[in-house]
N, C-alpha and C. Protein backbone atom coordinates (compact mmCIF):
# COMPACT_ATOMS: atom_id res chain seq x y z
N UNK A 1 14.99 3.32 -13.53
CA UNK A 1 13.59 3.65 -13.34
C UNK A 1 12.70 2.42 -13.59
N UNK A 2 12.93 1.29 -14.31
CA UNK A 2 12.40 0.30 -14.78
C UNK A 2 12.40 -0.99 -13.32
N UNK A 3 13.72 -0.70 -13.14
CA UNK A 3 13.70 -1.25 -12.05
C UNK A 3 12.79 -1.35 -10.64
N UNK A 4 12.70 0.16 -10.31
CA UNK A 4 11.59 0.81 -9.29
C UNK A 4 10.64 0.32 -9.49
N UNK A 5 10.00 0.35 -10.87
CA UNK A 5 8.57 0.30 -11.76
C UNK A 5 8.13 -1.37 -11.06
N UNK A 6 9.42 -1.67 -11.52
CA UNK A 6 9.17 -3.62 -11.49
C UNK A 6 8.58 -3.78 -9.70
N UNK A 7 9.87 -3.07 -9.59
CA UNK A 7 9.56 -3.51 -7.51
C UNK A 7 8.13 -2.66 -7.37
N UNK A 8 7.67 -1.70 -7.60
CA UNK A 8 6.20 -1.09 -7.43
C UNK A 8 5.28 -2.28 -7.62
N UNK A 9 5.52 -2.66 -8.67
CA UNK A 9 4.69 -3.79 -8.97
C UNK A 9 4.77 -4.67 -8.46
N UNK A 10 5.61 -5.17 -8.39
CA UNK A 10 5.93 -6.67 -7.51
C UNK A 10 5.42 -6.62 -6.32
N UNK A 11 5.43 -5.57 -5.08
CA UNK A 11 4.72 -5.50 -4.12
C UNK A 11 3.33 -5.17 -4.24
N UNK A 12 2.64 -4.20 -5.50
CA UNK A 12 1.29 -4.30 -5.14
C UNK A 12 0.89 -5.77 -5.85
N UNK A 13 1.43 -6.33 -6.49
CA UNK A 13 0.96 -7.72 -6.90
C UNK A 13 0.75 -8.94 -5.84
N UNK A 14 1.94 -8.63 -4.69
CA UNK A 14 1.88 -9.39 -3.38
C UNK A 14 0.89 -8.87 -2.21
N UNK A 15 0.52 -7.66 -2.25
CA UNK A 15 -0.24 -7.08 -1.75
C UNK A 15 -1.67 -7.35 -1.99
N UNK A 16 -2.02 -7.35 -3.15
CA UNK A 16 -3.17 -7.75 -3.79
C UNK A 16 -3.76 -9.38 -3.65
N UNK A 17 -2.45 -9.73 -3.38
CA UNK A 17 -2.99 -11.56 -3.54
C UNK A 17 -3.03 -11.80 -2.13
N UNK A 18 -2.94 -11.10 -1.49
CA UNK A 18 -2.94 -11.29 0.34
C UNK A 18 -4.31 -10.93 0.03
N UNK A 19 -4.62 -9.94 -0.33
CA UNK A 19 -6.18 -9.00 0.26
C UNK A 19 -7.02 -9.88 0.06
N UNK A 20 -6.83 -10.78 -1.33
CA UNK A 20 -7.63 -11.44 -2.34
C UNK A 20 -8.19 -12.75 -1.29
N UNK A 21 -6.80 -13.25 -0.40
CA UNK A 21 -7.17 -14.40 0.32
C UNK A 21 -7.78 -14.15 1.56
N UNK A 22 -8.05 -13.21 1.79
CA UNK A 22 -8.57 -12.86 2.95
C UNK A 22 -10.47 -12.50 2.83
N UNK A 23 -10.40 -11.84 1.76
CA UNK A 23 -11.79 -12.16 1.52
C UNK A 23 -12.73 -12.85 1.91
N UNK A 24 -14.40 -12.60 2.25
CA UNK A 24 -15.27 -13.52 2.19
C UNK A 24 -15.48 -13.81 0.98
N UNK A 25 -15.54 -15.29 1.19
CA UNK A 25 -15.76 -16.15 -0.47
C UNK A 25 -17.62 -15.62 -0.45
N UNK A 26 -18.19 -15.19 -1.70
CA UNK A 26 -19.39 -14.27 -1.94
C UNK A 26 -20.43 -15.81 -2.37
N UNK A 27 -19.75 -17.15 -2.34
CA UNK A 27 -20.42 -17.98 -2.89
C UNK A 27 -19.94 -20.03 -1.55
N UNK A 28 -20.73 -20.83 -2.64
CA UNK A 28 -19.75 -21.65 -1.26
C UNK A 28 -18.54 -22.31 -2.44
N UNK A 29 -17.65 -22.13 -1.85
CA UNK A 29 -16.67 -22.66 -2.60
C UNK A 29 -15.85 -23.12 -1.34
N UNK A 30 -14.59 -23.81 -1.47
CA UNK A 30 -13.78 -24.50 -0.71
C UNK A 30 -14.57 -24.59 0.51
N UNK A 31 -14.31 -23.32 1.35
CA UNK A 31 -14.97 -22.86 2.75
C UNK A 31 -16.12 -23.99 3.13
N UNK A 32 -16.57 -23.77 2.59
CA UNK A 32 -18.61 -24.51 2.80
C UNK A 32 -18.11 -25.89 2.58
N UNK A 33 -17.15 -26.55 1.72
CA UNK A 33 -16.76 -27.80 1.43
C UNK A 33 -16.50 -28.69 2.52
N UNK A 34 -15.67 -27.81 3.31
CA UNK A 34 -14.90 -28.24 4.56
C UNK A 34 -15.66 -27.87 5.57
N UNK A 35 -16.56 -27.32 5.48
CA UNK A 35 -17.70 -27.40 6.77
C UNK A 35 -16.91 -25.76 7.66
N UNK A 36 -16.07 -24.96 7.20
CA UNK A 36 -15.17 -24.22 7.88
C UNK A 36 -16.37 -22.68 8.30
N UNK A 37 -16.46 -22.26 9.40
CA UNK A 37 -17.43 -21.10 9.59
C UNK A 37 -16.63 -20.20 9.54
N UNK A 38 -15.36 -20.95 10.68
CA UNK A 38 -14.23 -19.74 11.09
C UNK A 38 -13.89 -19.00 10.01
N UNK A 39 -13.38 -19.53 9.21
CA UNK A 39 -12.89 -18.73 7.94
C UNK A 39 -13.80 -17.26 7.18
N UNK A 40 -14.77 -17.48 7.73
CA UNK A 40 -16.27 -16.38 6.80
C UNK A 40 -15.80 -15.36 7.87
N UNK A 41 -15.47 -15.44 9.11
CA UNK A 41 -15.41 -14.64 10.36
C UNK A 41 -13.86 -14.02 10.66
N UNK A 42 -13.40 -14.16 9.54
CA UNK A 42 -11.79 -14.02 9.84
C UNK A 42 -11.57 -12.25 10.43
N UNK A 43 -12.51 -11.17 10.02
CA UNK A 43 -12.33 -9.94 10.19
C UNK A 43 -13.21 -9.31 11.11
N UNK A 44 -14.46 -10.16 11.66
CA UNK A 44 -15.19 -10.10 12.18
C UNK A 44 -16.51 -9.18 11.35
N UNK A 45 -16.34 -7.77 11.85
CA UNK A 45 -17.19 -6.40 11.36
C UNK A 45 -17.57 -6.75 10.17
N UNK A 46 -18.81 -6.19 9.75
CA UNK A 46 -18.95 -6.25 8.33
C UNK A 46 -18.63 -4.59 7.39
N UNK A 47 -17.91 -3.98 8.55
CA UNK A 47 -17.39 -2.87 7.90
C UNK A 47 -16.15 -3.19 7.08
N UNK A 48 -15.67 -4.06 7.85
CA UNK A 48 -14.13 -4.38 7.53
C UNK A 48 -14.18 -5.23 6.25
N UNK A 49 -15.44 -6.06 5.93
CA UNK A 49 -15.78 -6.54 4.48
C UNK A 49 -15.77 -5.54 3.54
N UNK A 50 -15.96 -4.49 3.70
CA UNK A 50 -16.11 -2.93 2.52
C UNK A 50 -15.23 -2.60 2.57
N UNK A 51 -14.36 -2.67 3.88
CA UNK A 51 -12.71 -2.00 3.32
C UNK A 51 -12.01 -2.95 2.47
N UNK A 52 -12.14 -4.35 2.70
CA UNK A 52 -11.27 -4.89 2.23
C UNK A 52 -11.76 -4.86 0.86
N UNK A 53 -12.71 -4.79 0.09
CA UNK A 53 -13.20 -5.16 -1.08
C UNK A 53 -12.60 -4.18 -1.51
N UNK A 54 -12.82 -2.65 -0.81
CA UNK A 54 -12.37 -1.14 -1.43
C UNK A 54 -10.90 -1.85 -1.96
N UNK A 55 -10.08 -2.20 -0.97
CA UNK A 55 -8.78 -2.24 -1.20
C UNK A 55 -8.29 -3.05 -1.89
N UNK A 56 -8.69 -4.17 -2.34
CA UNK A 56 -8.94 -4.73 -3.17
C UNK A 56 -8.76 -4.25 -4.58
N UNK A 57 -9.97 -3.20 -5.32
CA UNK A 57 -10.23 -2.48 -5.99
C UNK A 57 -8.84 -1.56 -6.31
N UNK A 58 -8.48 -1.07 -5.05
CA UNK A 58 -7.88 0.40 -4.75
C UNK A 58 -6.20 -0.18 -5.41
N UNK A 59 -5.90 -1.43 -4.75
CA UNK A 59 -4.87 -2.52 -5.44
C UNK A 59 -4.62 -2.75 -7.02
N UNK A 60 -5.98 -3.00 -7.27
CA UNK A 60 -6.35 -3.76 -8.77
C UNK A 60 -5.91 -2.15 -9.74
N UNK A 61 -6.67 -1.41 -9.39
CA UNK A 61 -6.30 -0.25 -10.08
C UNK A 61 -4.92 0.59 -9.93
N UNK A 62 -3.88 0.56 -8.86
CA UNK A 62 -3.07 0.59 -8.95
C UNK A 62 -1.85 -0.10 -9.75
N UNK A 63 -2.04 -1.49 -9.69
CA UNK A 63 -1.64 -2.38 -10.52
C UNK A 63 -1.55 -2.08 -11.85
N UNK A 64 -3.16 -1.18 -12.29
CA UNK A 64 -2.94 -1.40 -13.62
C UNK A 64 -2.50 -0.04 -14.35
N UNK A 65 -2.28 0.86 -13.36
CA UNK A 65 -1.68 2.03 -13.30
C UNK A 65 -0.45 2.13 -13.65
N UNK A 66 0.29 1.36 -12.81
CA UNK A 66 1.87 1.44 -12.66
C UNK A 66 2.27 0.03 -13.80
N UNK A 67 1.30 -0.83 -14.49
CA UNK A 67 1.62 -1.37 -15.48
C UNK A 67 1.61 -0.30 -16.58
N UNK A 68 0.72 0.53 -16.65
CA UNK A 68 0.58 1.63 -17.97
C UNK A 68 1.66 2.40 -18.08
N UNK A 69 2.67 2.58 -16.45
CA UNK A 69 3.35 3.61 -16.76
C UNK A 69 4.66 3.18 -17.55
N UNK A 70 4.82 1.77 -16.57
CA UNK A 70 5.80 1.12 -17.17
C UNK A 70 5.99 1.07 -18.55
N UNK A 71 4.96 0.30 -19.48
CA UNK A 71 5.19 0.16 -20.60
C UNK A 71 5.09 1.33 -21.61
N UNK A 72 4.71 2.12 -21.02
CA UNK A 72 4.92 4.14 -21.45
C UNK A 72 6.26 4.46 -21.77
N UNK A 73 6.59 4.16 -20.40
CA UNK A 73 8.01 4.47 -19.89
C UNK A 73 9.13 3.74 -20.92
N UNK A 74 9.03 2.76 -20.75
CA UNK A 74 10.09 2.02 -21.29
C UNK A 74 9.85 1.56 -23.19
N UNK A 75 8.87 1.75 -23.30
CA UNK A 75 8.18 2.18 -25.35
C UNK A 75 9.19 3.59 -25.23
N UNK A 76 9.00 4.71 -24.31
CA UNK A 76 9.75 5.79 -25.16
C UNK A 76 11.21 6.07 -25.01
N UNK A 77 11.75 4.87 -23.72
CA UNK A 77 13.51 4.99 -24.11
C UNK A 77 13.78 3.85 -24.78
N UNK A 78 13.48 3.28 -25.56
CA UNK A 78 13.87 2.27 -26.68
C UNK A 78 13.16 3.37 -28.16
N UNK A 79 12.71 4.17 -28.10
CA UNK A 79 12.31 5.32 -29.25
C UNK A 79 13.18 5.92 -29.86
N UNK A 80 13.97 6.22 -28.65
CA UNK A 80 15.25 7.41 -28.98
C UNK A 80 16.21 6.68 -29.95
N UNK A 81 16.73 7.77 -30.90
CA UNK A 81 16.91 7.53 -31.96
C UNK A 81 18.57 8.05 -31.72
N UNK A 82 19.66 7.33 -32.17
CA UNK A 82 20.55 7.47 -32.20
C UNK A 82 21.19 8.47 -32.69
N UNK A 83 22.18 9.01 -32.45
CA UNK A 83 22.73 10.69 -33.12
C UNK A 83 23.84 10.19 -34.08
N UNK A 84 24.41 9.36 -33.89
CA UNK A 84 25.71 8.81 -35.31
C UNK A 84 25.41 7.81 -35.86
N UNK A 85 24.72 7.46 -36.85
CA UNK A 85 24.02 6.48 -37.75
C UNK A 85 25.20 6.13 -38.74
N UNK A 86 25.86 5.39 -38.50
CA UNK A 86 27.17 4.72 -39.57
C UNK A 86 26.07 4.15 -40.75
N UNK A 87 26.70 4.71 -41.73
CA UNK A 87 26.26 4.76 -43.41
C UNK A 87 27.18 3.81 -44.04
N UNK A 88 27.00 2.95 -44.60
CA UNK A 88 27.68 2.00 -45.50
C UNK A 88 27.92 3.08 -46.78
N UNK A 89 29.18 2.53 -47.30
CA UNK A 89 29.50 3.37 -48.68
C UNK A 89 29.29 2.35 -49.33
N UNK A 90 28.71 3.28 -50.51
CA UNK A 90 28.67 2.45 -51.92
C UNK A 90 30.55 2.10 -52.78
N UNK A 91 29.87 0.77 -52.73
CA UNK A 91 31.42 0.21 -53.55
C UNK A 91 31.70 -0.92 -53.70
């Protein structure tokens, strides 16, 4: 199950850093440096700027979802408490 957890993650983490680069930069950074327009225009619509931000979001919170479950998950099978506890004798 830990395993799954990891790969859940691992793809919305790759998922997320795609969305992230695709973005309009909200300021001038690199883009404006290099004189680049194309890049602001990569999606065209400015609808498609609100989805991507949504998804973005929709990513970020998933992420931190399936991090919570994980460490839920795997805190309560390292909990379990063993059934034959070997006792040292006195001597």
């Amino acid at each position: 199950m830990t395993t799954f957890l990891s790969i859940l993650i691992a793809l919305d983490s790759l998922m997320l850093i795609l969305v992230i680069l695709i973005q309009k930069p909200k300021g001038g950074g690199i883009d404006s440096t290099f004189g680049g327009l194309g890049a602001n225009q990569m999606l065209g619509a400015a609808k498609s700027v609100d989805f991507v931000e949504r998804l973005t979001w929709i990513l970020a919170a998933i992420l931190i979802i399936l991090s919570i479950i994980t460490a839920i998950y795997v805190g309560s099978v390292g909990l379990e408490a063993p059934t034959d506890i070997p006792l040292k004798s006195a001597g």
